[in-house]
Protein backbone atom coordinates (compact mmCIF):
# COMPACT_ATOMS: atom_id res chain seq x y z
CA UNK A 1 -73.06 -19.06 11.65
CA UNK A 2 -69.85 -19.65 12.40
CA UNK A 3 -67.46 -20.13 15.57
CA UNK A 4 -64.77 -22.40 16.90
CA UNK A 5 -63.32 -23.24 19.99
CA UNK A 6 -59.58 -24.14 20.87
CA UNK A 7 -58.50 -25.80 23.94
CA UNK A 8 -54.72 -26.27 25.54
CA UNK A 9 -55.81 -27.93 29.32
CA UNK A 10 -56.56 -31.74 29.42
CA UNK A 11 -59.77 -33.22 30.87
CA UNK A 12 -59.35 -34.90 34.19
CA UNK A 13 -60.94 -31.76 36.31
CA UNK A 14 -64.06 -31.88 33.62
CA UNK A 15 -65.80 -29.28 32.31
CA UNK A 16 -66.63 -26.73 35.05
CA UNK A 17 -66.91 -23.65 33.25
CA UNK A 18 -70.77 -22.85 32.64
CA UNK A 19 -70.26 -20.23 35.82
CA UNK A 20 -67.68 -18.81 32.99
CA UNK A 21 -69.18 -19.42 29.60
CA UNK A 22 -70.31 -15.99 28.69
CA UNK A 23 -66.42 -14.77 29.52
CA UNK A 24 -65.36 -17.65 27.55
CA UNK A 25 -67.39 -16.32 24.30
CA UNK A 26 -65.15 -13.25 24.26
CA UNK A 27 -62.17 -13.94 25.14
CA UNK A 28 -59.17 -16.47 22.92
CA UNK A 29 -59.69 -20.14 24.38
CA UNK A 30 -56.40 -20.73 25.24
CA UNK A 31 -55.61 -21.27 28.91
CA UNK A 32 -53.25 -24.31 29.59
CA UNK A 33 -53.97 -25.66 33.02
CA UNK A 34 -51.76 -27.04 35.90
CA UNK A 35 -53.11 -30.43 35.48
CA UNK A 36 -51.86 -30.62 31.77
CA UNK A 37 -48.82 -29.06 32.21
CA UNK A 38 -47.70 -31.44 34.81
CA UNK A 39 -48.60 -34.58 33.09
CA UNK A 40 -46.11 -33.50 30.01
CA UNK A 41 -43.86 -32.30 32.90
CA UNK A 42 -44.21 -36.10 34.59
CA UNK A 43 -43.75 -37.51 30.92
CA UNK A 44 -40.57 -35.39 30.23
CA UNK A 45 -39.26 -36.62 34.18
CA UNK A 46 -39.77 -40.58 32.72
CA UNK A 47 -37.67 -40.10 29.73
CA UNK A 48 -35.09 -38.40 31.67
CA UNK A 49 -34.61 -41.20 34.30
CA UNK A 50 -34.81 -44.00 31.00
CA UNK A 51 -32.72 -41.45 29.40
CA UNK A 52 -29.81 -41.21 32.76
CA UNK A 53 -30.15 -45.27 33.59
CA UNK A 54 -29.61 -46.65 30.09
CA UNK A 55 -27.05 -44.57 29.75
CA UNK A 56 -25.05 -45.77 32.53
CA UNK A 57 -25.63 -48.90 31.39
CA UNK A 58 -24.66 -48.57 28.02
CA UNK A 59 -21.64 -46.67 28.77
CA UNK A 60 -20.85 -49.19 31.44
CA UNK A 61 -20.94 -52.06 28.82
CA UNK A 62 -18.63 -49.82 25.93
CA UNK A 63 -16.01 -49.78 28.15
CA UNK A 64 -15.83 -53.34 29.71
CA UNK A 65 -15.98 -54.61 25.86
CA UNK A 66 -12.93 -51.24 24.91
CA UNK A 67 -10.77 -52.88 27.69
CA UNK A 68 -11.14 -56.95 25.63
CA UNK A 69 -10.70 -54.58 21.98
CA UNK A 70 -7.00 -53.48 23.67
CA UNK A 71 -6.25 -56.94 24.96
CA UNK A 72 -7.51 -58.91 22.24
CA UNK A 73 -7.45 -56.63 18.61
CA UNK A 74 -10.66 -58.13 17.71
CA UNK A 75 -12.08 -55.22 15.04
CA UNK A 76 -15.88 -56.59 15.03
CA UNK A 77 -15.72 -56.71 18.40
CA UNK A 78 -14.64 -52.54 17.97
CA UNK A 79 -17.15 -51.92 15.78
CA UNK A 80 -19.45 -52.78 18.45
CA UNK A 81 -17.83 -51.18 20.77
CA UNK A 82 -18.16 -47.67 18.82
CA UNK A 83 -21.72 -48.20 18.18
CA UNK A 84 -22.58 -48.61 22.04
CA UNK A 85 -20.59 -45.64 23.28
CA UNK A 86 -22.22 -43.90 20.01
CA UNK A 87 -25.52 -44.99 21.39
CA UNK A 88 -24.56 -44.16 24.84
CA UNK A 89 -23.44 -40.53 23.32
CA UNK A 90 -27.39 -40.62 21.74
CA UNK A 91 -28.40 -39.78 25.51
CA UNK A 92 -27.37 -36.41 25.49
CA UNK A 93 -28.98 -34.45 22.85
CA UNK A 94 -32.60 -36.36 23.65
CA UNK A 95 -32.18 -35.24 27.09
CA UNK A 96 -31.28 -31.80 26.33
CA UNK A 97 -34.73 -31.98 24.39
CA UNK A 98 -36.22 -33.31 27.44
CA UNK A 99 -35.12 -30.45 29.81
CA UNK A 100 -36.15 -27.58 27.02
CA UNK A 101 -39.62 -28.90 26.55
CA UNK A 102 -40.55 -28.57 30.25
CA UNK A 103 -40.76 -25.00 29.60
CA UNK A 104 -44.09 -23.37 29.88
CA UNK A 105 -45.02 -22.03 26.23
CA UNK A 106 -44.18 -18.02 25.53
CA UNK A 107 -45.29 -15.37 23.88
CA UNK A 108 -42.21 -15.76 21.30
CA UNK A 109 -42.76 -19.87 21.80
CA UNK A 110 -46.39 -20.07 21.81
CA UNK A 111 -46.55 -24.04 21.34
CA UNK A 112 -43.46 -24.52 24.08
CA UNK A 113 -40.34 -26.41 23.26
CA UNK A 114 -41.39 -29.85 22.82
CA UNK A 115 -40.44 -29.65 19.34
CA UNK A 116 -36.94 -29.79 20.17
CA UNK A 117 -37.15 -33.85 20.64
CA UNK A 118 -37.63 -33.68 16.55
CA UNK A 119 -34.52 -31.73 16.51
CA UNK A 120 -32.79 -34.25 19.01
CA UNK A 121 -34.02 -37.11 16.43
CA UNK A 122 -32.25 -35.37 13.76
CA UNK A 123 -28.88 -35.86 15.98
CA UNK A 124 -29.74 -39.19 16.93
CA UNK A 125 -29.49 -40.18 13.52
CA UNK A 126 -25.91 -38.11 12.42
CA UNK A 127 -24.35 -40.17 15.53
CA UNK A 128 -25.15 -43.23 13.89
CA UNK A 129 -24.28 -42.22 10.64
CA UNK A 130 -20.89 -41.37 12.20
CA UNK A 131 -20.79 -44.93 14.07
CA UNK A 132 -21.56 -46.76 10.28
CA UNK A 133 -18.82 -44.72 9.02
CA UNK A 134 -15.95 -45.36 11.70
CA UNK A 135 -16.73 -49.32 11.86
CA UNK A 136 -17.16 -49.63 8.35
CA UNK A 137 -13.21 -47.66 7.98
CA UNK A 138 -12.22 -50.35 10.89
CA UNK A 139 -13.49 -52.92 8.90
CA UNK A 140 -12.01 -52.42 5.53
CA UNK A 141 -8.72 -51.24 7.02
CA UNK A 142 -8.19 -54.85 8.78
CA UNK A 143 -9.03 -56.39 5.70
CA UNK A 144 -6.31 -55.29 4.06
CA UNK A 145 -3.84 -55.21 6.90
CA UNK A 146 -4.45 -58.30 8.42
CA UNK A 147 -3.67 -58.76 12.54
CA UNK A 148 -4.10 -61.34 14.55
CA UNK A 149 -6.84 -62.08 17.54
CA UNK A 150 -6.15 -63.36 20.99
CA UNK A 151 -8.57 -64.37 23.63
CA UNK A 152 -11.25 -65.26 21.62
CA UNK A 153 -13.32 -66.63 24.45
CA UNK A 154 -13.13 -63.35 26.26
CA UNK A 155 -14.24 -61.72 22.52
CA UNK A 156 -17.17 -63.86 22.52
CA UNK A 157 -18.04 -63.20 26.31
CA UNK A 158 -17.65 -59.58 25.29
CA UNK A 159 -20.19 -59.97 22.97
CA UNK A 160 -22.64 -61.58 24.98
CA UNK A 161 -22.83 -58.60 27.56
CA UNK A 162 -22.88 -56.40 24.73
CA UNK A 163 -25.91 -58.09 23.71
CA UNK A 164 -27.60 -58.39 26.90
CA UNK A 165 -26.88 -54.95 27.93
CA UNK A 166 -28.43 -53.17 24.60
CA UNK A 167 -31.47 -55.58 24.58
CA UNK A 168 -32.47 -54.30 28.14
CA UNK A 169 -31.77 -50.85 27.34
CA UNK A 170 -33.82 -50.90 23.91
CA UNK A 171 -36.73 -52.69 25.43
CA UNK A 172 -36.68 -49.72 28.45
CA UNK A 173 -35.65 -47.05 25.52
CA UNK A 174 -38.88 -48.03 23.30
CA UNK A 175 -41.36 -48.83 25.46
CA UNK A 176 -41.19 -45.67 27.02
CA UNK A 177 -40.52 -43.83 24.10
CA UNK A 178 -43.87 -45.19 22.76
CA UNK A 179 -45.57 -44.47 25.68
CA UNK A 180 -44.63 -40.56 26.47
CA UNK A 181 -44.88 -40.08 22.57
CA UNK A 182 -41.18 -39.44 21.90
CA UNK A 183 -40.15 -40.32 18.51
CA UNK A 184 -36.32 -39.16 19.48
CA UNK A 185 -36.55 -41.93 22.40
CA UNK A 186 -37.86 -44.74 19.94
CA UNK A 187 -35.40 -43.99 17.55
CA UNK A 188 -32.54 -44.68 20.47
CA UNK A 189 -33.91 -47.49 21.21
CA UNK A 190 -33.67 -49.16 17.68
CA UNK A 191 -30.62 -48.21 17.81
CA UNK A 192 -29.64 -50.10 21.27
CA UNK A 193 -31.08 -52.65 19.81
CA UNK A 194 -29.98 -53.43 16.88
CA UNK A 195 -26.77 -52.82 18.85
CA UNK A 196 -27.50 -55.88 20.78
CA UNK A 197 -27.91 -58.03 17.47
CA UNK A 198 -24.60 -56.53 16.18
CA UNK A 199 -22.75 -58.03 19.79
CA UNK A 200 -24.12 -61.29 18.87
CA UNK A 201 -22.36 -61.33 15.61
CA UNK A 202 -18.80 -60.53 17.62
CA UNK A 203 -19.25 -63.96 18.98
CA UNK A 204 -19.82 -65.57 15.76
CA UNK A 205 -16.84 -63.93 14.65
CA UNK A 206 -14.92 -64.86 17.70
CA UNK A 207 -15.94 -68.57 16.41
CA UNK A 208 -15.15 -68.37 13.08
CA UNK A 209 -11.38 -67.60 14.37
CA UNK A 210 -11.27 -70.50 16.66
CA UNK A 211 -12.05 -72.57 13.76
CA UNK A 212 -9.23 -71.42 11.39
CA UNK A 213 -10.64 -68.25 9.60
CA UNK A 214 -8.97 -65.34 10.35
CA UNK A 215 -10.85 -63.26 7.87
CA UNK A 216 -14.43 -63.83 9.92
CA UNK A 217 -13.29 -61.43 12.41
CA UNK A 218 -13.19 -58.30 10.22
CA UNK A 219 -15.83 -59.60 7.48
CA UNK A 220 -18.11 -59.72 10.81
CA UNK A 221 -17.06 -56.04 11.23
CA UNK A 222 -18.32 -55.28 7.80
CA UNK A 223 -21.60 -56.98 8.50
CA UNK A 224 -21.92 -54.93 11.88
CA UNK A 225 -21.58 -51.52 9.55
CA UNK A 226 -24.60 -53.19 7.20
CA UNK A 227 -26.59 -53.56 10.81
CA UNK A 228 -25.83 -50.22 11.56
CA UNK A 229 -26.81 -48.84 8.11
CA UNK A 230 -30.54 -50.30 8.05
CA UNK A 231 -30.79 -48.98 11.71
CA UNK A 232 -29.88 -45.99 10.44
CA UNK A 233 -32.51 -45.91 8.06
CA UNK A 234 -35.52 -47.06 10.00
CA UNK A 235 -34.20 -44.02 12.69
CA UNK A 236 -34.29 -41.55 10.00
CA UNK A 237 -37.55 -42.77 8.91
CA UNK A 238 -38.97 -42.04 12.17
CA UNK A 239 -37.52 -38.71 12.65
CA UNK A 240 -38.38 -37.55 9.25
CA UNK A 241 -42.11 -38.49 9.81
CA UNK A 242 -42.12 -36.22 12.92
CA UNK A 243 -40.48 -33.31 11.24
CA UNK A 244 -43.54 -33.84 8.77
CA UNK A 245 -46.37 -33.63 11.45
CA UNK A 246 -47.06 -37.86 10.12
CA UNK A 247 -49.18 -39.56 12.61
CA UNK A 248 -50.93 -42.16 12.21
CA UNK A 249 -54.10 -42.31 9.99
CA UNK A 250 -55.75 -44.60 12.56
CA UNK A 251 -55.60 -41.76 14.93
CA UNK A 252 -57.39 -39.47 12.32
CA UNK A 253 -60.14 -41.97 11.95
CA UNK A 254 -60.78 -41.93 16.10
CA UNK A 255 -60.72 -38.32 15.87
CA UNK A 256 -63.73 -37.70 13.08
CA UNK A 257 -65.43 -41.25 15.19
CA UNK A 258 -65.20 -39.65 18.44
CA UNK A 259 -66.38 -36.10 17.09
CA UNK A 260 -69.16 -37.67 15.52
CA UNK A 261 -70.84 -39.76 18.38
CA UNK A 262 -71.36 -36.30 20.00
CA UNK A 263 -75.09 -35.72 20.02
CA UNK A 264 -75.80 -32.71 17.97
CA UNK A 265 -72.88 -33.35 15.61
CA UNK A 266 -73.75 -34.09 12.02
CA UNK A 267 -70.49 -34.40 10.29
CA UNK A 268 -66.62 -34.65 11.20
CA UNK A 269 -64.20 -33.20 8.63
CA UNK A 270 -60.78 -31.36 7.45
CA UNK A 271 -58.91 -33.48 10.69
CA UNK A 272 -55.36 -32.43 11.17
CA UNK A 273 -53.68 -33.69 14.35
CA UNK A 274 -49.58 -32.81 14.86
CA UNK A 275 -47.77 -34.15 17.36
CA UNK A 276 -46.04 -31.49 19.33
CA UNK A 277 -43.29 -32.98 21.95
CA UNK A 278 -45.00 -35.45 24.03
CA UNK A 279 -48.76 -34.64 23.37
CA UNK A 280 -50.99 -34.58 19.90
CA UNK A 281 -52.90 -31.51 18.56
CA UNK A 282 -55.91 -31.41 16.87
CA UNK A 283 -58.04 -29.45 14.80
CA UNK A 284 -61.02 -30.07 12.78
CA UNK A 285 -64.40 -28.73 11.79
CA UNK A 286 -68.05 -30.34 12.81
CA UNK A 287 -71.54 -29.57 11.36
CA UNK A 288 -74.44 -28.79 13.68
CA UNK A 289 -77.94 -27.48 13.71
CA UNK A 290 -77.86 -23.81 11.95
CA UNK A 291 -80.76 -23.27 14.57
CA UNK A 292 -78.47 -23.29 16.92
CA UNK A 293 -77.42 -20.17 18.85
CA UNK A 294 -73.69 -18.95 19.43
CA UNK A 295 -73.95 -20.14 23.01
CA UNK A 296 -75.35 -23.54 22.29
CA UNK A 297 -72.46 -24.29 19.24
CA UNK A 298 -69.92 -23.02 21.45
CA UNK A 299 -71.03 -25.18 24.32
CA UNK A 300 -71.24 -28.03 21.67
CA UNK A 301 -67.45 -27.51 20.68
CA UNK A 302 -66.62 -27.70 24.28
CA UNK A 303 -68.43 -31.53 24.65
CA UNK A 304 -66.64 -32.47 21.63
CA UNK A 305 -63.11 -31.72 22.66
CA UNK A 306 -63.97 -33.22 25.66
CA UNK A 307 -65.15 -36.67 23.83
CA UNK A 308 -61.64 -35.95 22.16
CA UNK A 309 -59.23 -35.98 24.99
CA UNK A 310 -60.84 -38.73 26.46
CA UNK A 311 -61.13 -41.36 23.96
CA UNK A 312 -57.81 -40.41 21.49
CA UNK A 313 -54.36 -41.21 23.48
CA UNK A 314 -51.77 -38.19 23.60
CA UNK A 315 -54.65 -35.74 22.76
CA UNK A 316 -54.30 -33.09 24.98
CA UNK A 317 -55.93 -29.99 22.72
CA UNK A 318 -58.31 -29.47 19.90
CA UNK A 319 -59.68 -26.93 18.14
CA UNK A 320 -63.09 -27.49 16.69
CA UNK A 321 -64.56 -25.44 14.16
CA UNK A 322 -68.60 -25.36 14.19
CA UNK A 323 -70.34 -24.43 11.24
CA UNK A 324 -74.19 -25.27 9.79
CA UNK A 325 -75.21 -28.53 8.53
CA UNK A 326 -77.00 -27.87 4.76
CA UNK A 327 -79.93 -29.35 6.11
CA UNK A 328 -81.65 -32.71 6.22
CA UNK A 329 -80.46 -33.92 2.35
CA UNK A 330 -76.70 -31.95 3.14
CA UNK A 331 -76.13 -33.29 6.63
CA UNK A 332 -72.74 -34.46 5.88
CA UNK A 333 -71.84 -31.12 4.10
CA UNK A 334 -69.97 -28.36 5.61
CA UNK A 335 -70.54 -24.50 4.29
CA UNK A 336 -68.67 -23.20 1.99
CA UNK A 337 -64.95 -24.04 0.41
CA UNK A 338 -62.01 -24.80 3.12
């Protein structure tokens, strides 16, 4: 005996459906309900507004510190300036993303669009590529022509809201990012805030200046580039993990415990969970009772997506596979090779 079961609606209504059970044995399992669809609608609505505010404030704070860069010809205090509107720029793409997964799933788009955050990731992380590039040319280029900077006190001040503004915009950025399941949003907000360490080091530059060191100023440009590089990397290292279906193995292990403390379940295996815009996927196969009947597995596989949905975060589907325990000695077997 074999037979699975595949579910797209989240749990908060409970399970209701034993007036429908004998339809639900003939028919695909695959009915996304309201309630599911609006929380990833809800989750979509609270990255745009972190998506709309940080950007004013970012964009706010580029061009206060663009108007010291013409004043003053400080080139750290440019590179930082580039990064923030780069990171300000960041905004659009993600909520591009945003707006396309809200779209109900189609029969061309059967999972929806929430993929296209991975996509927006990708961009996330050429924009900051760009930004190394453009401060690093700043950087070397005043190195070897030399200018001179004025109102080094307004430089440093510069700096400080620089700093102040990215920190509150990376703390909103990941947070929420972390907590709607958006890699893309994360990923923006390492990159405000490392944005916010990169400010600070305008003001030692400004300092070094003041004290007789011309060369700090542009030296501290270089270093901002290095800041943006390793950025850079942990960004792409997030993205790339979401174009790979990663999540983490912690998440796996709640999946096969929470499948498992279902009574009736024997055995928990071949787990593969994907994240899919804001939400996780699952599927995996349990062992139960060969005695059992057709009805009785399949109303097994619906008690153990339930136990799924409630007790692993994000999981908003599963599909559970439910196939005969090799009796008493082969419990923790599964028929057959997968």
């Amino acid at each position: 005996m074999r037979t699975s079961h595949g579910h797209g609606h989240s749990h908060g209504h409970g399970h209701g459906h034993r007036s429908r059970r004998l339809r639900h044995l003939v028919t695909p399992h695959s009915h996304d309900s309201a309630d599911r669809f609006d929380s990833a609608l809800e989750t979509s609505r609270r990255g745009m507004r972190t998506l709309v505010w940080s950007f004013l404030a970012l964009f706010v704070t580029a061009a206060a510190q663009l108007v010291v860069v013409l004043f003053t010809g400080s080139v750290a205090l440019l590179g930082d300036t580039i990064h923030n509107f780069a990171d300000a720029l960041t905004a659009v793409p993600v909520g591009i993303a945003f707006a396309l997964g809200r779209r109900a799933a189609t029969r061309r788009f059967t999972y929806g669009l929430g993929r296209a955050e991975d996509l927006a990731g990708v961009v996330v992380v050429l924009i900051i590529a760009c930004s190394a590039a453009l401060a690093g040319y700043e950087a070397v280029r005043r190195l070897i022509e030399p200018r001179p900077v004025t109102g080094l006190w307004v430089v440093a001040a510069a700096g400080v809201i620089g700093f102040l503004g990215n920190e509150l915009v990376a703390r909103w950025r990941i947070t929420v990012g972390r907590q709607i399941g958006s890699a893309a949003l994360v990923a923006d907000g390492l990159h405000a805030r490392t944005d916010g360490f990169t400010s600070l080091a305008v003001v030692l530059g400004a300092l070094g200046v003041a004290l007789g060191f011309p060369m700090a100023d542009p030296i501290i440009g270089l270093v901002i580039t290095v800041a943006i590089l390793l950025v850079l990397r942990d960004a792409a290292k997030e993205v790339f993990r979401r174009l790979m279906d990663a999540v983490d193995p912690a998440t796996v292990d709640l999946v096969e415990q929470a499948a498992r403390s279902v009574d009736g379940v024997r055995a928990a295996r071949d787990v593969r969970v994907r994240w899919i815009g804001h939400s996780l996927r699952a599927e995996l196969a349990v062992a139960v009772d060969p005695a059992l009947t057709v009805t009785a597995a399949h109303h097994l596989a619906h008690q153990v997506e339930h136990r799924l949905t409630q007790r692993v975060p994000r999981l908003t589907a599963a599909v559970v596979h439910t196939e005969p325990a090799l009796g008493a000695e082969g419990a923790h077997e599964l028929v057959g090779p997968r």
